[in-house]
Protein backbone atom coordinates (compact mmCIF):
# COMPACT_ATOMS: atom_id res chain seq x y z
CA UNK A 1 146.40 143.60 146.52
CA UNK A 2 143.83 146.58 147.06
CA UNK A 3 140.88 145.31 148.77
CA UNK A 4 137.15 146.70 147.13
CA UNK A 5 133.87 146.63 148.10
CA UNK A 6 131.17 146.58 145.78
CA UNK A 7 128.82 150.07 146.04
CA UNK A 8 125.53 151.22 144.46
CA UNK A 9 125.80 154.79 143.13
CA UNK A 10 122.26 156.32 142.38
CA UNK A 11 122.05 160.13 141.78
CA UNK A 12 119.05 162.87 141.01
CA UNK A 13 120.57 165.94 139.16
CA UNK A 14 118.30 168.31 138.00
CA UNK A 15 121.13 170.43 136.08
CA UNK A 16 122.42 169.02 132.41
CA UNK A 17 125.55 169.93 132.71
CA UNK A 18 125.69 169.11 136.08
CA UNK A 19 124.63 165.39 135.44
CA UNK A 20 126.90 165.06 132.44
CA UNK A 21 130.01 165.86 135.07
CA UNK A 22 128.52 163.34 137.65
CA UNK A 23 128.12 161.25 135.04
CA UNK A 24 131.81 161.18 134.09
CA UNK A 25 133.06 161.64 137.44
CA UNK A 26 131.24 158.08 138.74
CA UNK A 27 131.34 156.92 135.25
CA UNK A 28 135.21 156.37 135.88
CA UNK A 29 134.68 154.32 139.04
CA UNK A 30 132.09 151.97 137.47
CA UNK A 31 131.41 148.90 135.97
CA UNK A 32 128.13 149.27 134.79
CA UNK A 33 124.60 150.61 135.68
CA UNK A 34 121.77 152.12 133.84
CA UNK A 35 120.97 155.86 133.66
CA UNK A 36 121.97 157.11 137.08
CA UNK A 37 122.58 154.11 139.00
CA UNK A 38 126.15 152.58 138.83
CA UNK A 39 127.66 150.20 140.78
CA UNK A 40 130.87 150.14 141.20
CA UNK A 41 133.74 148.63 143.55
CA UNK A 42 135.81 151.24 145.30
CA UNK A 43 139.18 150.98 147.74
CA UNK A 44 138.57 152.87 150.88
CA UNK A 45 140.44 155.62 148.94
CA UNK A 46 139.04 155.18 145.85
CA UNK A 47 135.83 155.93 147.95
CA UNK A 48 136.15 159.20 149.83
CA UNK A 49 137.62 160.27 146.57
CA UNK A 50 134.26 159.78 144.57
CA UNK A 51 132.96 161.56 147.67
CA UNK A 52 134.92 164.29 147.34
CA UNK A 53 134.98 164.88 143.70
CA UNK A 54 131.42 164.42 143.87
CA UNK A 55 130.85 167.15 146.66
CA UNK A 56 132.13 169.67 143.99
CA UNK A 57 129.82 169.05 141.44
CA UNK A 58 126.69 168.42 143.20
CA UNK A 59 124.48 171.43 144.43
CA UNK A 60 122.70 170.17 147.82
CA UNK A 61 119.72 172.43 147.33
CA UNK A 62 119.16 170.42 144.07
CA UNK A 63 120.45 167.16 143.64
CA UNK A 64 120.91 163.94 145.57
CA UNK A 65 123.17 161.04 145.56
CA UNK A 66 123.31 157.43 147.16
CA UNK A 67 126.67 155.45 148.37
CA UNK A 68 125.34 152.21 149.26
CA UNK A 69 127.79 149.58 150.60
CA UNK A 70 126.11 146.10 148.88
CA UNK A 71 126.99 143.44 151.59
CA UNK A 72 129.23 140.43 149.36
CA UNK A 73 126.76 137.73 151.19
CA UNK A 74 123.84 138.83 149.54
CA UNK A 75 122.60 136.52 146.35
CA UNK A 76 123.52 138.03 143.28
CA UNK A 77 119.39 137.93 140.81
CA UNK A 78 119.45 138.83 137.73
CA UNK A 79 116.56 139.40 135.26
CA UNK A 80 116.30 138.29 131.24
CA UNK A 81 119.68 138.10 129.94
CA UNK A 82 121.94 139.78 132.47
CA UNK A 83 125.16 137.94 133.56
CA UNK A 84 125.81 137.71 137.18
CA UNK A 85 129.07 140.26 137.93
CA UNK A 86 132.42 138.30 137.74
CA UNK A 87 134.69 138.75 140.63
CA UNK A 88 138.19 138.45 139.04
CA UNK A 89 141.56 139.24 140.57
CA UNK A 90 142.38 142.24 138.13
CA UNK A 91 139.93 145.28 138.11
CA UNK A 92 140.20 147.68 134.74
CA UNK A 93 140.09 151.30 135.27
CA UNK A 94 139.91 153.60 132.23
């Protein structure tokens, strides 16, 4: 079984058509988020892939992104009708 830890993925792109590829590109790694924030549980692999694919598309005179490890300890809040995330033993990709 592939072990995964659960990231945050924030990103600032000022291009369009920039942000619609980094959109995609993290948008296949995620669960869920909301506008450019995503979190999403990545394989060591699965990982410095996003990384790399995401080294392409980004312009570092321009745009920003955040790969924050969220440690598994921490309490899991959640504010008006959000559902805690579900930890299950099968993870859907597509």
């Amino acid at each position: 079984m592939i072990s995964r830890q659960l990231f945050l993925v924030a990103y600032d792109v000022r291009d369009p058509e920039r942000l619609h590829r980094v959109l995609q590109c993290v948008g296949a790694y995620s669960l869920g988020g909301q506008k450019s924030v995503h979190e999403c549980p990545l394989s060591q692999a699965e990982r410095k892939a996003l990384i790399a694919d995401s080294t392409v598309l980004l312009d570092p005179a321009e745009d920003r992104m955040l790969l924050m490890h969220l440690d598994p300890r921490a309490r899991v809040f959640t504010l008006g009708r959000a559902q805690p995330p579900q930890t299950g033993q099968f993870f859907y990709f597509g």
